[in-house]
PDB file of N, CA and C in Angstrom:
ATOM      1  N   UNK A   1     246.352 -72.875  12.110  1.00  0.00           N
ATOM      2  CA  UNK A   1     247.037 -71.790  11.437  1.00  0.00           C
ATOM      3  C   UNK A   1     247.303 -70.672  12.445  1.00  0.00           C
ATOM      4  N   UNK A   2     248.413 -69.928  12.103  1.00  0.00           N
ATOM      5  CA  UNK A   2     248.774 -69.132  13.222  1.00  0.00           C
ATOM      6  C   UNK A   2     249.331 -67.829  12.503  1.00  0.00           C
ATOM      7  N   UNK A   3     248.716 -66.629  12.791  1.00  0.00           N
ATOM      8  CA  UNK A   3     249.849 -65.568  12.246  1.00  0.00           C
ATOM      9  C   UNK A   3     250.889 -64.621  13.044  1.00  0.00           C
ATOM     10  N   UNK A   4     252.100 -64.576  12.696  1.00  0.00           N
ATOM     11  CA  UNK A   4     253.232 -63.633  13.096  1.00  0.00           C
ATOM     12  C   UNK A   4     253.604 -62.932  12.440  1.00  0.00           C
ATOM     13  N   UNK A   5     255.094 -62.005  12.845  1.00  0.00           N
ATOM     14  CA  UNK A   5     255.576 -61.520  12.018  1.00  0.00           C
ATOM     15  C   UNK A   5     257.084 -61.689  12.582  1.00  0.00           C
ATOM     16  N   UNK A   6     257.929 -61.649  11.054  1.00  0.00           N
ATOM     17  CA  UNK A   6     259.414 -61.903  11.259  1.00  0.00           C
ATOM     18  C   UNK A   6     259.704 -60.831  12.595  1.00  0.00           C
ATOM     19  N   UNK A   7     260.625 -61.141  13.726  1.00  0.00           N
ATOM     20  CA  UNK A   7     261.284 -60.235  14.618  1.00  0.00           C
ATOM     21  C   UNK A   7     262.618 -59.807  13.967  1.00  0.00           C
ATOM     22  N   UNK A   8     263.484 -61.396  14.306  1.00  0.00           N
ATOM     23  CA  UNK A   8     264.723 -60.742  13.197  1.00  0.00           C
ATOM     24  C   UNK A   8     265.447 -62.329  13.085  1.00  0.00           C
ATOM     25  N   UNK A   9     266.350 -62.424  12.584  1.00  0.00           N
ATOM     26  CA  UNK A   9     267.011 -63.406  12.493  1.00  0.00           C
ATOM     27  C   UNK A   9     268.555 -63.473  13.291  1.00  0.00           C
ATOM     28  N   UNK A  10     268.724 -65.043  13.923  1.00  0.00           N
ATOM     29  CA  UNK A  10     269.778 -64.859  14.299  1.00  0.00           C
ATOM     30  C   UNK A  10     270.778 -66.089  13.960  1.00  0.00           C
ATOM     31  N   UNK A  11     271.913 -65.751  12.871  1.00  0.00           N
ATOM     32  CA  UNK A  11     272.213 -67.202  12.369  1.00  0.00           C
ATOM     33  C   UNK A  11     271.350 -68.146  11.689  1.00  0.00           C
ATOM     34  N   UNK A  12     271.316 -69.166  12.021  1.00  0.00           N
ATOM     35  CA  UNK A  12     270.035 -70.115  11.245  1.00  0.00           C
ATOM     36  C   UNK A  12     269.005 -69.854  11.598  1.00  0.00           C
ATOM     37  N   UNK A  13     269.192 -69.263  12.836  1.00  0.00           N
ATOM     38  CA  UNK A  13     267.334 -69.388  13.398  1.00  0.00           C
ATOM     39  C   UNK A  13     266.635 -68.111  12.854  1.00  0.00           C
ATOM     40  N   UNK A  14     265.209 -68.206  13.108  1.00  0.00           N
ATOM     41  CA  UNK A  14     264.450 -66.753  12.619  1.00  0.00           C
ATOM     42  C   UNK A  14     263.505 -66.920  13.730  1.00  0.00           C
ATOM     43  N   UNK A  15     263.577 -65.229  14.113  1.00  0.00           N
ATOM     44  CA  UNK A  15     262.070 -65.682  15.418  1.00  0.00           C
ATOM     45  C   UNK A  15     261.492 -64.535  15.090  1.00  0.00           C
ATOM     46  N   UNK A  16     259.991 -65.585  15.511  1.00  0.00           N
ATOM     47  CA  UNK A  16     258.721 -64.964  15.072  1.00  0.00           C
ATOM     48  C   UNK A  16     258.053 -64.445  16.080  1.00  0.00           C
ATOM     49  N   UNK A  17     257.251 -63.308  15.922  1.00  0.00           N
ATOM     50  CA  UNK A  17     256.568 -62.872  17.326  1.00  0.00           C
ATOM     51  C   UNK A  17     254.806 -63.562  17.095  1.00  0.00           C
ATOM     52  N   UNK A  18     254.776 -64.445  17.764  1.00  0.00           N
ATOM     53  CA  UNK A  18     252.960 -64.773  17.319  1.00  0.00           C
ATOM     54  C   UNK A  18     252.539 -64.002  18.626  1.00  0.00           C
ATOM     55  N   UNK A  19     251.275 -63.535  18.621  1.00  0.00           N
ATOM     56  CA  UNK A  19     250.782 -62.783  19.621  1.00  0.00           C
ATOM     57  C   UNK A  19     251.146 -62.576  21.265  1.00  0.00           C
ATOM     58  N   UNK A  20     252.778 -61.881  20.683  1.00  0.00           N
ATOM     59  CA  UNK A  20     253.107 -61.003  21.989  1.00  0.00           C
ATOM     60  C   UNK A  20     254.294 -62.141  22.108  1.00  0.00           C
ATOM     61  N   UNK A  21     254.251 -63.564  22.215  1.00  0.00           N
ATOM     62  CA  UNK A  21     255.412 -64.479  22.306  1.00  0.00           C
ATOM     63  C   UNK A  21     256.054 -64.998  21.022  1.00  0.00           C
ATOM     64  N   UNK A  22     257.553 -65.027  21.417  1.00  0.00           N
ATOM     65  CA  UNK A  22     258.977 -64.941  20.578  1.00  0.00           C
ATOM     66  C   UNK A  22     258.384 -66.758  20.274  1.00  0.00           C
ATOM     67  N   UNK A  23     258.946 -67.214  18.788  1.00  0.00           N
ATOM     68  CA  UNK A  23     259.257 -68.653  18.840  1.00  0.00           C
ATOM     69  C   UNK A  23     260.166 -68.299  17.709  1.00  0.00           C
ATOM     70  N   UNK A  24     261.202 -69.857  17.918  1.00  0.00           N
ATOM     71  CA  UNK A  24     262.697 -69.892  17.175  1.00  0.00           C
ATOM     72  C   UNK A  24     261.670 -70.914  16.185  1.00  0.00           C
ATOM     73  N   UNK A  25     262.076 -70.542  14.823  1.00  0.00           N
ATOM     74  CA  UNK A  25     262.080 -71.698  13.142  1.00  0.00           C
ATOM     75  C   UNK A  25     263.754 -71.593  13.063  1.00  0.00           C
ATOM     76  N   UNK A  26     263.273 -72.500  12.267  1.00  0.00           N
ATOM     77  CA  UNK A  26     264.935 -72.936  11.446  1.00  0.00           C
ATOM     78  C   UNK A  26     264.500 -72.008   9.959  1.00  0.00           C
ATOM     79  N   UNK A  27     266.027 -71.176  10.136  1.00  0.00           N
ATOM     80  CA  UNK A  27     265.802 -70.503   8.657  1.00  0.00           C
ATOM     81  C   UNK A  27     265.125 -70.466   7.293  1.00  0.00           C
ATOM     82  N   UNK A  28     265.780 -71.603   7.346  1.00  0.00           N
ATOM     83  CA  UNK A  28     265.400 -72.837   5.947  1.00  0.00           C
ATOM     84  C   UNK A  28     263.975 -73.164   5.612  1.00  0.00           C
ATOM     85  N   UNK A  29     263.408 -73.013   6.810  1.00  0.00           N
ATOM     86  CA  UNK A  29     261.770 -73.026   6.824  1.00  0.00           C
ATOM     87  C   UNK A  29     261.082 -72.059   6.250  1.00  0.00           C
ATOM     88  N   UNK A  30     262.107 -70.617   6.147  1.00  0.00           N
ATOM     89  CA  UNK A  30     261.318 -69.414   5.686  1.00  0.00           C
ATOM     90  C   UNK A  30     261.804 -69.473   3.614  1.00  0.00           C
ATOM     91  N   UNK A  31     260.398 -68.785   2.830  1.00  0.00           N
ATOM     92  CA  UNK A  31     260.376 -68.679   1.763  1.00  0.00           C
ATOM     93  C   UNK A  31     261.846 -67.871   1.177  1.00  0.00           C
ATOM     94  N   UNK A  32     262.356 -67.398   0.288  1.00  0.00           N
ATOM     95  CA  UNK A  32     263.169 -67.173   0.128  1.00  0.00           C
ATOM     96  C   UNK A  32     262.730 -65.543   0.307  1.00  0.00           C
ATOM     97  N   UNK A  33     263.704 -64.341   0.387  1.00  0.00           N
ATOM     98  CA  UNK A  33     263.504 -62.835   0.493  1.00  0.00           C
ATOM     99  C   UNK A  33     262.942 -62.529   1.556  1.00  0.00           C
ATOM    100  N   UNK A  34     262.329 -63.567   2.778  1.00  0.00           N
ATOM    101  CA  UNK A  34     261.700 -62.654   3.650  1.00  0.00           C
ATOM    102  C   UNK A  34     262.243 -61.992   4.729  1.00  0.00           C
ATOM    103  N   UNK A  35     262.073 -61.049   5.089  1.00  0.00           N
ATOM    104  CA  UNK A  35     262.919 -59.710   5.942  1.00  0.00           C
ATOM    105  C   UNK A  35     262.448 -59.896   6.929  1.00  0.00           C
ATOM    106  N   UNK A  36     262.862 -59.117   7.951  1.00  0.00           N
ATOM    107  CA  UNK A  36     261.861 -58.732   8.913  1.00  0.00           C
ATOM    108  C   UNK A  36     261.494 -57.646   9.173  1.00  0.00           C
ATOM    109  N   UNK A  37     259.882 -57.810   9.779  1.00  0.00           N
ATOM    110  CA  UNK A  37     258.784 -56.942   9.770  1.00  0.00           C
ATOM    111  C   UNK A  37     257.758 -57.887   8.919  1.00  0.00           C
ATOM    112  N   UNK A  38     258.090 -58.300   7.618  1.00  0.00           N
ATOM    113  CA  UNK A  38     257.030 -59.193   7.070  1.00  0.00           C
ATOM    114  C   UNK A  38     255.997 -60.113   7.817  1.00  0.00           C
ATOM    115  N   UNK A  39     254.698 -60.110   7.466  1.00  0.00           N
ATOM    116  CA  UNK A  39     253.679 -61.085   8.418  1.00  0.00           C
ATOM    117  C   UNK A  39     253.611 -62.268   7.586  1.00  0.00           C
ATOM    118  N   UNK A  40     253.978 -63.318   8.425  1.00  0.00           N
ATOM    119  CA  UNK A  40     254.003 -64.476   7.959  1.00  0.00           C
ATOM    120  C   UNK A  40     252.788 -65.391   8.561  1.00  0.00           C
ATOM    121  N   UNK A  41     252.243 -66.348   7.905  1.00  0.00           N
ATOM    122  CA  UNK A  41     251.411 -67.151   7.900  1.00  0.00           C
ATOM    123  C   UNK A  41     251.976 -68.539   8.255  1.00  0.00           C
ATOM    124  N   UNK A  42     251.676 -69.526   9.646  1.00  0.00           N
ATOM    125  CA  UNK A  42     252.746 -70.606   9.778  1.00  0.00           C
ATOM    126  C   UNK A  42     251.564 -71.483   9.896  1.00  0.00           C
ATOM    127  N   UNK A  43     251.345 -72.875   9.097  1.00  0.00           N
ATOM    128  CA  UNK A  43     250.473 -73.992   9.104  1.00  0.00           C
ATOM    129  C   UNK A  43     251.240 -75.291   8.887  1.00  0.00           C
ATOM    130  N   UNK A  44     251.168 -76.006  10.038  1.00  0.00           N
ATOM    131  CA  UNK A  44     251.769 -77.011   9.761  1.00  0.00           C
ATOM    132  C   UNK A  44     253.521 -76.894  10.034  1.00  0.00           C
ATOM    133  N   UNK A  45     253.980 -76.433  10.749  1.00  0.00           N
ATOM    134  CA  UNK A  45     255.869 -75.748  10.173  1.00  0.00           C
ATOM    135  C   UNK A  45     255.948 -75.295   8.706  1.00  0.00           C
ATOM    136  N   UNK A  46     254.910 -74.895   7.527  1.00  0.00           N
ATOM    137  CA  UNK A  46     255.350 -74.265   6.705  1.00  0.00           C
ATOM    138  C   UNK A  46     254.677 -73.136   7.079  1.00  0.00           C
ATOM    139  N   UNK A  47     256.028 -71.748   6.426  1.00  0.00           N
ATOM    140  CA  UNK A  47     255.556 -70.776   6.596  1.00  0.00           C
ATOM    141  C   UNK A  47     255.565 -70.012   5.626  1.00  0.00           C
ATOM    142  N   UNK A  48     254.790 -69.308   5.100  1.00  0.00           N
ATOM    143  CA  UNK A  48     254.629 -68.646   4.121  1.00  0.00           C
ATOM    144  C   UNK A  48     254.882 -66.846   4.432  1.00  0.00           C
ATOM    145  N   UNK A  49     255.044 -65.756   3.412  1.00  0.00           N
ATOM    146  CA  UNK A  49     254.956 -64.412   3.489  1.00  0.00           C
ATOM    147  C   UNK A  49     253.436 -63.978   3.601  1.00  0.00           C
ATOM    148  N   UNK A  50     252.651 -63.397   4.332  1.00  0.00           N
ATOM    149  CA  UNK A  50     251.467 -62.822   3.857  1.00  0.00           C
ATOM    150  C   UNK A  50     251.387 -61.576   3.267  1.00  0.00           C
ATOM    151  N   UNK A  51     251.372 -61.288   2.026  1.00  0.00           N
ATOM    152  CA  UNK A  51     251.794 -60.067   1.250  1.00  0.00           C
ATOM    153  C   UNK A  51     250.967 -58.901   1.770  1.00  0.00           C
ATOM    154  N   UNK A  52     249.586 -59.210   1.946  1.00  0.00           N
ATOM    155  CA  UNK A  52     248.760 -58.060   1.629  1.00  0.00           C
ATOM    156  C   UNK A  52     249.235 -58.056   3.239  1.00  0.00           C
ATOM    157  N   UNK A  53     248.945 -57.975   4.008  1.00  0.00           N
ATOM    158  CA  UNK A  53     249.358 -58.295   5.676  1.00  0.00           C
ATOM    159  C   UNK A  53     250.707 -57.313   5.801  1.00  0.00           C
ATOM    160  N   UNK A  54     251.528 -57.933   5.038  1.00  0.00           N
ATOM    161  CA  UNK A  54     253.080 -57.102   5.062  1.00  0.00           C
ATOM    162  C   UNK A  54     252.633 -55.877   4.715  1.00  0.00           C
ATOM    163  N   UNK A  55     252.248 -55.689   3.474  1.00  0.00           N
ATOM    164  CA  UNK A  55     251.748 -54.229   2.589  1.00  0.00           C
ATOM    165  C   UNK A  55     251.178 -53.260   3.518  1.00  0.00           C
ATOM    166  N   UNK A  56     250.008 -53.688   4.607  1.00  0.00           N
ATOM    167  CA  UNK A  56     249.066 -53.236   5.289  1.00  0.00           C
ATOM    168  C   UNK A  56     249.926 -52.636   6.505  1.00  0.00           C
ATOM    169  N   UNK A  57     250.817 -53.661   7.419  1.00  0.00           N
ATOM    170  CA  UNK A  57     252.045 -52.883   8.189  1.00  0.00           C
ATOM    171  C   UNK A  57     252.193 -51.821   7.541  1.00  0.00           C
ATOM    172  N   UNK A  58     253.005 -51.711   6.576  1.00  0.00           N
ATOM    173  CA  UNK A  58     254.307 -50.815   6.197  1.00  0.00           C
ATOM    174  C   UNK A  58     253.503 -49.843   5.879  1.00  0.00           C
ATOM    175  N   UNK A  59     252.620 -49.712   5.114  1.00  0.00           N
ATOM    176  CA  UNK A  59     251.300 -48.610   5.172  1.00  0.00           C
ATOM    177  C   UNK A  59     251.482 -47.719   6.661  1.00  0.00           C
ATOM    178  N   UNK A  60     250.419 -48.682   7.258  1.00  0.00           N
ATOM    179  CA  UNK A  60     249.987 -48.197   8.679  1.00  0.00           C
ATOM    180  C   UNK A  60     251.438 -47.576   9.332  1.00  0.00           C
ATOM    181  N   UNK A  61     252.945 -48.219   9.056  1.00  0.00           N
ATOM    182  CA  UNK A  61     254.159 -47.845   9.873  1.00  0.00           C
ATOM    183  C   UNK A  61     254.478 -46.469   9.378  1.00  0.00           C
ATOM    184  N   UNK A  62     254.596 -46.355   7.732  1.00  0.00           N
ATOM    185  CA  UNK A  62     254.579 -45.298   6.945  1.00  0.00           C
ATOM    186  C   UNK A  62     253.981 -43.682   7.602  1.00  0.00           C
ATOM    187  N   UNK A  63     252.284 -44.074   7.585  1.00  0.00           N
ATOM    188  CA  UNK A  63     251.618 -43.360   7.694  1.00  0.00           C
ATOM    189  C   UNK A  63     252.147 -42.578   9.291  1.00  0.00           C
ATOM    190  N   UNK A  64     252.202 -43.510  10.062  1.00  0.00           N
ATOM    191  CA  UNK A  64     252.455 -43.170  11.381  1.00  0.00           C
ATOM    192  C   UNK A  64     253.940 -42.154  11.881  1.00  0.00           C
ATOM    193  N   UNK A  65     254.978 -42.312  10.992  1.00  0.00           N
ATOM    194  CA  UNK A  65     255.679 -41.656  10.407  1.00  0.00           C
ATOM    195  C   UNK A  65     256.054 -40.610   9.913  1.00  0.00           C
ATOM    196  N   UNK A  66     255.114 -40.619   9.234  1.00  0.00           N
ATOM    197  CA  UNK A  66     254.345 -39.146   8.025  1.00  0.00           C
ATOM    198  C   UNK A  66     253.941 -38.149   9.401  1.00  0.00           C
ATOM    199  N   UNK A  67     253.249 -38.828  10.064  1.00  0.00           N
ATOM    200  CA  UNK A  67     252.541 -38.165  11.202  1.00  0.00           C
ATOM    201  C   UNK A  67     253.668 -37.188  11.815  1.00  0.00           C
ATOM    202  N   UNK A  68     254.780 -38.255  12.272  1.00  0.00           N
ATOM    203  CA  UNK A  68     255.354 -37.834  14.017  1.00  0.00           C
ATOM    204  C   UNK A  68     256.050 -36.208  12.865  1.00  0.00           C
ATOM    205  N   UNK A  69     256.939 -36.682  11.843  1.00  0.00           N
ATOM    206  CA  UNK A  69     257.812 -35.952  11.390  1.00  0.00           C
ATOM    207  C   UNK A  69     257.056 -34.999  10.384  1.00  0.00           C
ATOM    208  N   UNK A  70     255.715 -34.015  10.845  1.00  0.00           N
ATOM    209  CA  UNK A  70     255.269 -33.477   9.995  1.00  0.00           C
ATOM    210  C   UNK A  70     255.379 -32.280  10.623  1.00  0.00           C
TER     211      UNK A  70
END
């Protein structure tokens, strides 16, 4: 099991950053709605969204945010 997070998509492909290195999936591989920034969970070539993971980013990105522009 391996965790990343979406970078961005380009055409069919979607690339993922797993710790620090880029890898290309085929679109089609990803669940339906997922964006990027979302942390995804990849076992096996399926990849799943990790919700609480995503939630926990956008928090922490949020917060950091809140910070600069206060």
């Amino acid at each position: 099991m391996e965790r990343g997070v979406i970078d961005r998509f380009e055409e069919e492909i979607v690339v993922i950053e797993i710790g620090g290195v880029t890898r290309d999936y085929p679109r089609s591989s990803l669940p339906k709605g997922a964006k990027s920034g979302d942390a995804v969970i990849i076992e096996q070539d399926r990849i799943r969204i990790d919700n609480k993971e995503t939630s926990k980013r956008k928090k922490e990105i949020q917060d950091l945010m809140d910070e600069l522009f206060e």
